[in-house]
PDB file of N, CA and C in Angstrom:
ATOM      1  N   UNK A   1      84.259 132.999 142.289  1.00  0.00           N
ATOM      2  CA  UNK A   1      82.893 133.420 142.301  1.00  0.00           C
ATOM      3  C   UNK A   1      82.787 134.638 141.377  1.00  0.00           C
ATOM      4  N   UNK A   2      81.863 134.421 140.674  1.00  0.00           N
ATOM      5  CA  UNK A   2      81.196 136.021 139.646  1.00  0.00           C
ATOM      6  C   UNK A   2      80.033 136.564 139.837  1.00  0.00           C
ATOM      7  N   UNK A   3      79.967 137.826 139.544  1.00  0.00           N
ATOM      8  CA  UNK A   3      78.933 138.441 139.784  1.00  0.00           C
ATOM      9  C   UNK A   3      78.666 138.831 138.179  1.00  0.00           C
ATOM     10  N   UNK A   4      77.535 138.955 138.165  1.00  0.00           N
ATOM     11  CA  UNK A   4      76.685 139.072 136.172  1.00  0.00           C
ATOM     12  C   UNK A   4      76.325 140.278 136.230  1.00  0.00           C
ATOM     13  N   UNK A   5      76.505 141.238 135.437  1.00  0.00           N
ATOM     14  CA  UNK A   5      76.349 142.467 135.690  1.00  0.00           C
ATOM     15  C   UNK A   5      75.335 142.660 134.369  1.00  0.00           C
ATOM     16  N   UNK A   6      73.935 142.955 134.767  1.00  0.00           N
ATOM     17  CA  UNK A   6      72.735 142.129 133.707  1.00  0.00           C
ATOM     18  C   UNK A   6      72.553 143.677 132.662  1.00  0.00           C
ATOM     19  N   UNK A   7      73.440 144.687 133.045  1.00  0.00           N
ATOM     20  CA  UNK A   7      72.987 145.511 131.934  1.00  0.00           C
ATOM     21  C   UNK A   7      73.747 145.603 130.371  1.00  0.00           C
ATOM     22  N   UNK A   8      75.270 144.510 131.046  1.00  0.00           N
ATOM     23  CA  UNK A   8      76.687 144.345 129.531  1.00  0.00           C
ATOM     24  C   UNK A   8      76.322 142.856 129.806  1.00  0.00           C
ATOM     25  N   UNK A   9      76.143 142.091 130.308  1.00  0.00           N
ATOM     26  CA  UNK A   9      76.733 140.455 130.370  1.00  0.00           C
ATOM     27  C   UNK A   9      77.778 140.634 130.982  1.00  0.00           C
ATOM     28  N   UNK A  10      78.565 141.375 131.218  1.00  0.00           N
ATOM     29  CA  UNK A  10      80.021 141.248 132.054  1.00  0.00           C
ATOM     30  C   UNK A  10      80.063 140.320 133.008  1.00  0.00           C
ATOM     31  N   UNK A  11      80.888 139.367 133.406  1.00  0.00           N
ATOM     32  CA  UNK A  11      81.251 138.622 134.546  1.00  0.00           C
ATOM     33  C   UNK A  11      81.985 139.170 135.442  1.00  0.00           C
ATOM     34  N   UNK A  12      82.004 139.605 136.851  1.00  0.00           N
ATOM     35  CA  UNK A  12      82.893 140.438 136.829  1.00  0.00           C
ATOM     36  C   UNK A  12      83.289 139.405 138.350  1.00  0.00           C
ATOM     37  N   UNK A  13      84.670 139.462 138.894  1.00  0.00           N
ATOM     38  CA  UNK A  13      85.214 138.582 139.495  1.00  0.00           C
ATOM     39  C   UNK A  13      85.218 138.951 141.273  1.00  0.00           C
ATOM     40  N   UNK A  14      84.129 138.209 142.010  1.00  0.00           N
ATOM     41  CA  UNK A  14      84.390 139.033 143.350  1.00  0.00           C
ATOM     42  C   UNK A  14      85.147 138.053 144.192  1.00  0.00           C
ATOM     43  N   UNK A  15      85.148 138.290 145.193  1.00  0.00           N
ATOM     44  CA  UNK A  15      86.556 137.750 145.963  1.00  0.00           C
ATOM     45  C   UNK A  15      85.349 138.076 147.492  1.00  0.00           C
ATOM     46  N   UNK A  16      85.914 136.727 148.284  1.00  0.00           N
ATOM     47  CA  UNK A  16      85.430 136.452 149.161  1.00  0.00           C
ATOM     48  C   UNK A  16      86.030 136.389 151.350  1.00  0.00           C
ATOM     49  N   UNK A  17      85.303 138.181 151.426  1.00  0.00           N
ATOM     50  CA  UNK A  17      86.347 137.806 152.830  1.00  0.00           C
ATOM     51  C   UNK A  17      85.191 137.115 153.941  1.00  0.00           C
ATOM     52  N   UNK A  18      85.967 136.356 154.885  1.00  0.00           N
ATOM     53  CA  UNK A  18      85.523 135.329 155.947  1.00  0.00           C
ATOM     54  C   UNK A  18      85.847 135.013 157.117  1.00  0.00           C
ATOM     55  N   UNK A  19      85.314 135.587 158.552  1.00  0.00           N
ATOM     56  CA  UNK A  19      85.436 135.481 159.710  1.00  0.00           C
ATOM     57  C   UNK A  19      85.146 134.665 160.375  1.00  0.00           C
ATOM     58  N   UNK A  20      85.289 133.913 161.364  1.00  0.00           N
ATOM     59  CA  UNK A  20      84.817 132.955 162.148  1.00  0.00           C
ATOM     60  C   UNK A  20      85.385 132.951 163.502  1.00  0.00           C
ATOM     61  N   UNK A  21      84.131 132.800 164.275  1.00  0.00           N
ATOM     62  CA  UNK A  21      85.019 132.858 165.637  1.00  0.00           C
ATOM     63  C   UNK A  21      84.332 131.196 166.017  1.00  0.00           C
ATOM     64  N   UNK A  22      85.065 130.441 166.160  1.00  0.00           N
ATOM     65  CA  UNK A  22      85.517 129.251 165.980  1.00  0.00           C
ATOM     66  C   UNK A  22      84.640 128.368 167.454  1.00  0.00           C
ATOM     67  N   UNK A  23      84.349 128.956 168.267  1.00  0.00           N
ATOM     68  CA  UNK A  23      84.135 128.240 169.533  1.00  0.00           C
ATOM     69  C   UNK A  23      82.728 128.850 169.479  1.00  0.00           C
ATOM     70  N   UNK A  24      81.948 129.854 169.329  1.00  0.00           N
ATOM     71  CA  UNK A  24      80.817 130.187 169.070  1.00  0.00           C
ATOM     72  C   UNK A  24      80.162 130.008 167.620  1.00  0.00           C
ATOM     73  N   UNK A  25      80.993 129.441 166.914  1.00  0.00           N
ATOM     74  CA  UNK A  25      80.356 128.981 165.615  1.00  0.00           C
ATOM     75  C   UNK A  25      80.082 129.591 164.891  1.00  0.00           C
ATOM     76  N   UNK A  26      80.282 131.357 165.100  1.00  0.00           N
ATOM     77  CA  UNK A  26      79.692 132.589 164.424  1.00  0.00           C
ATOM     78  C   UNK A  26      80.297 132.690 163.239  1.00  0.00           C
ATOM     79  N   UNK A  27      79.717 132.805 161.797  1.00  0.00           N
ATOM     80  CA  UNK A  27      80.418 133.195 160.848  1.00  0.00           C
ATOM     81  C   UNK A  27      79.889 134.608 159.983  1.00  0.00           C
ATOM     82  N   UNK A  28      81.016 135.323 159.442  1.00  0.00           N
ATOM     83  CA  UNK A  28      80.963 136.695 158.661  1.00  0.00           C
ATOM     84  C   UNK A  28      81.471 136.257 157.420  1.00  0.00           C
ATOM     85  N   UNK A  29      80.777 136.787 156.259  1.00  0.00           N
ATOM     86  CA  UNK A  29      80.998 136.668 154.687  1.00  0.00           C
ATOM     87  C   UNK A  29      80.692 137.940 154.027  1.00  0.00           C
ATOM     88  N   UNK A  30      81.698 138.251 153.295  1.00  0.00           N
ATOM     89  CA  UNK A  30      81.012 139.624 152.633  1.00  0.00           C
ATOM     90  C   UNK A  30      81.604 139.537 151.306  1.00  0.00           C
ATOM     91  N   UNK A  31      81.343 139.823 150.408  1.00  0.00           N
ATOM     92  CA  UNK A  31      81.703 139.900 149.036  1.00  0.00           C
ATOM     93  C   UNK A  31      82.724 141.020 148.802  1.00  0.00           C
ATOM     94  N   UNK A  32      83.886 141.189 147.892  1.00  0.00           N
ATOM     95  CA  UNK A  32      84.280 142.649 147.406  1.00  0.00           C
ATOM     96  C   UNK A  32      84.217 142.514 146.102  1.00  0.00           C
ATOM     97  N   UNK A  33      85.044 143.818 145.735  1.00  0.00           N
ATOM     98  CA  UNK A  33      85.538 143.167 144.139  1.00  0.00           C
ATOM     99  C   UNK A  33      87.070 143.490 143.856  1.00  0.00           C
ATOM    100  N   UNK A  34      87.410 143.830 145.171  1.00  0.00           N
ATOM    101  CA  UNK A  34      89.089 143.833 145.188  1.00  0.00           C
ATOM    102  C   UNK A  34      89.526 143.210 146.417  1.00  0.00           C
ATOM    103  N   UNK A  35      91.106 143.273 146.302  1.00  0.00           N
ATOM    104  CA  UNK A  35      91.509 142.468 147.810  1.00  0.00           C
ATOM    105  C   UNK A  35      92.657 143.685 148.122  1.00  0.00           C
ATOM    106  N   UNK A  36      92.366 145.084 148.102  1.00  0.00           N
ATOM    107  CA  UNK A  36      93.358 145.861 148.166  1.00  0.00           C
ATOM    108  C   UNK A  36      93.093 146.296 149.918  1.00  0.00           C
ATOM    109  N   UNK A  37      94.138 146.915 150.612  1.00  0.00           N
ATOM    110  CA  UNK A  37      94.506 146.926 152.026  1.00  0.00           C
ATOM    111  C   UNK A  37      92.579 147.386 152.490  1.00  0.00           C
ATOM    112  N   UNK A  38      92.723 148.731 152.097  1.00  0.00           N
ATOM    113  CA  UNK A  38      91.141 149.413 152.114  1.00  0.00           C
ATOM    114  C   UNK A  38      90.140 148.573 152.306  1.00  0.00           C
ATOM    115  N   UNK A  39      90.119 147.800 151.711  1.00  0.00           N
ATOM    116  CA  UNK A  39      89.246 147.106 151.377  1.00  0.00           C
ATOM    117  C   UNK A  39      89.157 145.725 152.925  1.00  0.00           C
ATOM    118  N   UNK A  40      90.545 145.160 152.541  1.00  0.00           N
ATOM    119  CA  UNK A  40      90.485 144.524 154.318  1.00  0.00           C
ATOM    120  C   UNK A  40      90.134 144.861 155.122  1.00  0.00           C
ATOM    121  N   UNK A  41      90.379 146.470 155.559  1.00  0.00           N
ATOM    122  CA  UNK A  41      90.454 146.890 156.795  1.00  0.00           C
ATOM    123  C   UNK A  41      88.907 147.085 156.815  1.00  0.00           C
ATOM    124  N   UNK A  42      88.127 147.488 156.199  1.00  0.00           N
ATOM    125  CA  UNK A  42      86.643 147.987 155.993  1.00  0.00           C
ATOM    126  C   UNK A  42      86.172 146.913 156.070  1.00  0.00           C
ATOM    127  N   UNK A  43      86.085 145.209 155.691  1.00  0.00           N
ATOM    128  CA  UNK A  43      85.578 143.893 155.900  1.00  0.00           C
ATOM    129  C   UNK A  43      86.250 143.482 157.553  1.00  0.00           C
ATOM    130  N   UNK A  44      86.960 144.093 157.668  1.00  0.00           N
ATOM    131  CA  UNK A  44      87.322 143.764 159.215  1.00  0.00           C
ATOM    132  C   UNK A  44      86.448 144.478 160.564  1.00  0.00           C
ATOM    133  N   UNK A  45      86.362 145.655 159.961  1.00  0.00           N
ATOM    134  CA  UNK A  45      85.470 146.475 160.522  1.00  0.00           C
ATOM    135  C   UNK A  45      84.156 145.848 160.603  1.00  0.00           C
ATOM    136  N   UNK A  46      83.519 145.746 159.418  1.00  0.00           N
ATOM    137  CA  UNK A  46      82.208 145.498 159.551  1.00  0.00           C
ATOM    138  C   UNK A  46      81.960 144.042 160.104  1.00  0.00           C
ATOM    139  N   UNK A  47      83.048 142.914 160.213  1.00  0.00           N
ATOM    140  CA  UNK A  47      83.005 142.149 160.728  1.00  0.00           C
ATOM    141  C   UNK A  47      82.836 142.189 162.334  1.00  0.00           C
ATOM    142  N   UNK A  48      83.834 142.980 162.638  1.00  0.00           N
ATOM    143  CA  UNK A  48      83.877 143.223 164.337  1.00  0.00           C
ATOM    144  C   UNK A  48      82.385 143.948 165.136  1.00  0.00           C
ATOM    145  N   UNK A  49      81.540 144.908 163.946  1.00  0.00           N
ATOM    146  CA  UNK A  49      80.511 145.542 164.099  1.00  0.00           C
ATOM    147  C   UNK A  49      79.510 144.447 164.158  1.00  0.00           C
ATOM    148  N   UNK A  50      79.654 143.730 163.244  1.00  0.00           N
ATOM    149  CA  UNK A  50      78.365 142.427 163.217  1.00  0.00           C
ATOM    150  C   UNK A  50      78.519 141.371 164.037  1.00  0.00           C
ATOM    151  N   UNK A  51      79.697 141.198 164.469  1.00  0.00           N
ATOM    152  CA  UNK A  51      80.251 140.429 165.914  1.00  0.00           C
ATOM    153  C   UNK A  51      79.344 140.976 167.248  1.00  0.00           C
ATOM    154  N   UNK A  52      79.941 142.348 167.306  1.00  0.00           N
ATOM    155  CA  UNK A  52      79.463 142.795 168.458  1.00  0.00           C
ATOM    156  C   UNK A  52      80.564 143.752 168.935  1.00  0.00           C
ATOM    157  N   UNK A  53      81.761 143.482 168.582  1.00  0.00           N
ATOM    158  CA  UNK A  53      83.019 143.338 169.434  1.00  0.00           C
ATOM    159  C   UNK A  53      83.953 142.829 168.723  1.00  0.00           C
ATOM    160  N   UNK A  54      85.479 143.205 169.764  1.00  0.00           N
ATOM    161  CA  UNK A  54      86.858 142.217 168.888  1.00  0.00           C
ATOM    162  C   UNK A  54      87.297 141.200 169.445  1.00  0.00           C
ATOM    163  N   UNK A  55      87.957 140.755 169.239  1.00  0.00           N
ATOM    164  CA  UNK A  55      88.898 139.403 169.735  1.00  0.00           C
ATOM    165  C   UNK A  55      89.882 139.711 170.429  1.00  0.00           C
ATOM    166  N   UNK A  56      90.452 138.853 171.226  1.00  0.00           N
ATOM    167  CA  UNK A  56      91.725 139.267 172.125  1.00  0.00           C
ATOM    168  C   UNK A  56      92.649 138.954 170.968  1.00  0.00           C
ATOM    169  N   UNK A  57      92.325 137.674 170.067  1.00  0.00           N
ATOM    170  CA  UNK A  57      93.573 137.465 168.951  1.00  0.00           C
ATOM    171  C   UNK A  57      93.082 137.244 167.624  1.00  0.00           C
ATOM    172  N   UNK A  58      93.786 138.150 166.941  1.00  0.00           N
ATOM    173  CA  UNK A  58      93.330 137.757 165.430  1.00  0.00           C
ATOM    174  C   UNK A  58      94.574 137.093 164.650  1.00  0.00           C
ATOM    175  N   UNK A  59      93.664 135.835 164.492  1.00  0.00           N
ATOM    176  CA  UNK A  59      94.784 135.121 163.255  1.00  0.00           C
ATOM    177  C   UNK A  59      94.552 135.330 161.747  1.00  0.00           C
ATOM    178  N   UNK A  60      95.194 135.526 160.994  1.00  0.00           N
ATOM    179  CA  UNK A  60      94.561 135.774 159.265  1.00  0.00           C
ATOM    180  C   UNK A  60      95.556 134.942 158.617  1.00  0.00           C
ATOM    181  N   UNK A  61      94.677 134.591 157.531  1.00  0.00           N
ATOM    182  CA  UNK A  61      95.210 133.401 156.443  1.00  0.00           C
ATOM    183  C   UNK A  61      94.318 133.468 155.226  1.00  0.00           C
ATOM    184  N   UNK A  62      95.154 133.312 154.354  1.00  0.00           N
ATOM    185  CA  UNK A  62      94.931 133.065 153.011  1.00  0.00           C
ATOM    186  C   UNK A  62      94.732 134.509 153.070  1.00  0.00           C
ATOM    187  N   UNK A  63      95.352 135.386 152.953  1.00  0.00           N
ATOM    188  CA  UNK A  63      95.180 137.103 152.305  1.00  0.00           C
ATOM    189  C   UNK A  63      95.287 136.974 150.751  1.00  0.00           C
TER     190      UNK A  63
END
């Protein structure tokens, strides 16, 4: 996925993190433009904030 950055033409490359809690059907998407630790932990956050709450278990895949 790219994002057009309309003031150079630049393409610039974002990367896509994705939550799901699987039995309530709920899904979280947020865009970055890196995949560095910071950056996880802050999409994890705001995931758990827009949840409501955490999980008893977190599985992760595809890092």
């Amino acid at each position: 996925m790219d994002l057009l950055d309309t003031d150079t033409g630049e393409l610039i490359t974002v990367y896509l993190f994705v939550g799901t809690l699987p039995y309530s059907q709920y899904t979280y998407v947020e865009p970055t433009l890196d995949m560095k630790s910071d950056t996880w932990l802050r999409c994890h956050m705001n995931m758990f904030e827009y949840f409501g709450g955490t999980t008893i278990r977190l599985i992760c895949d595809n890092l």
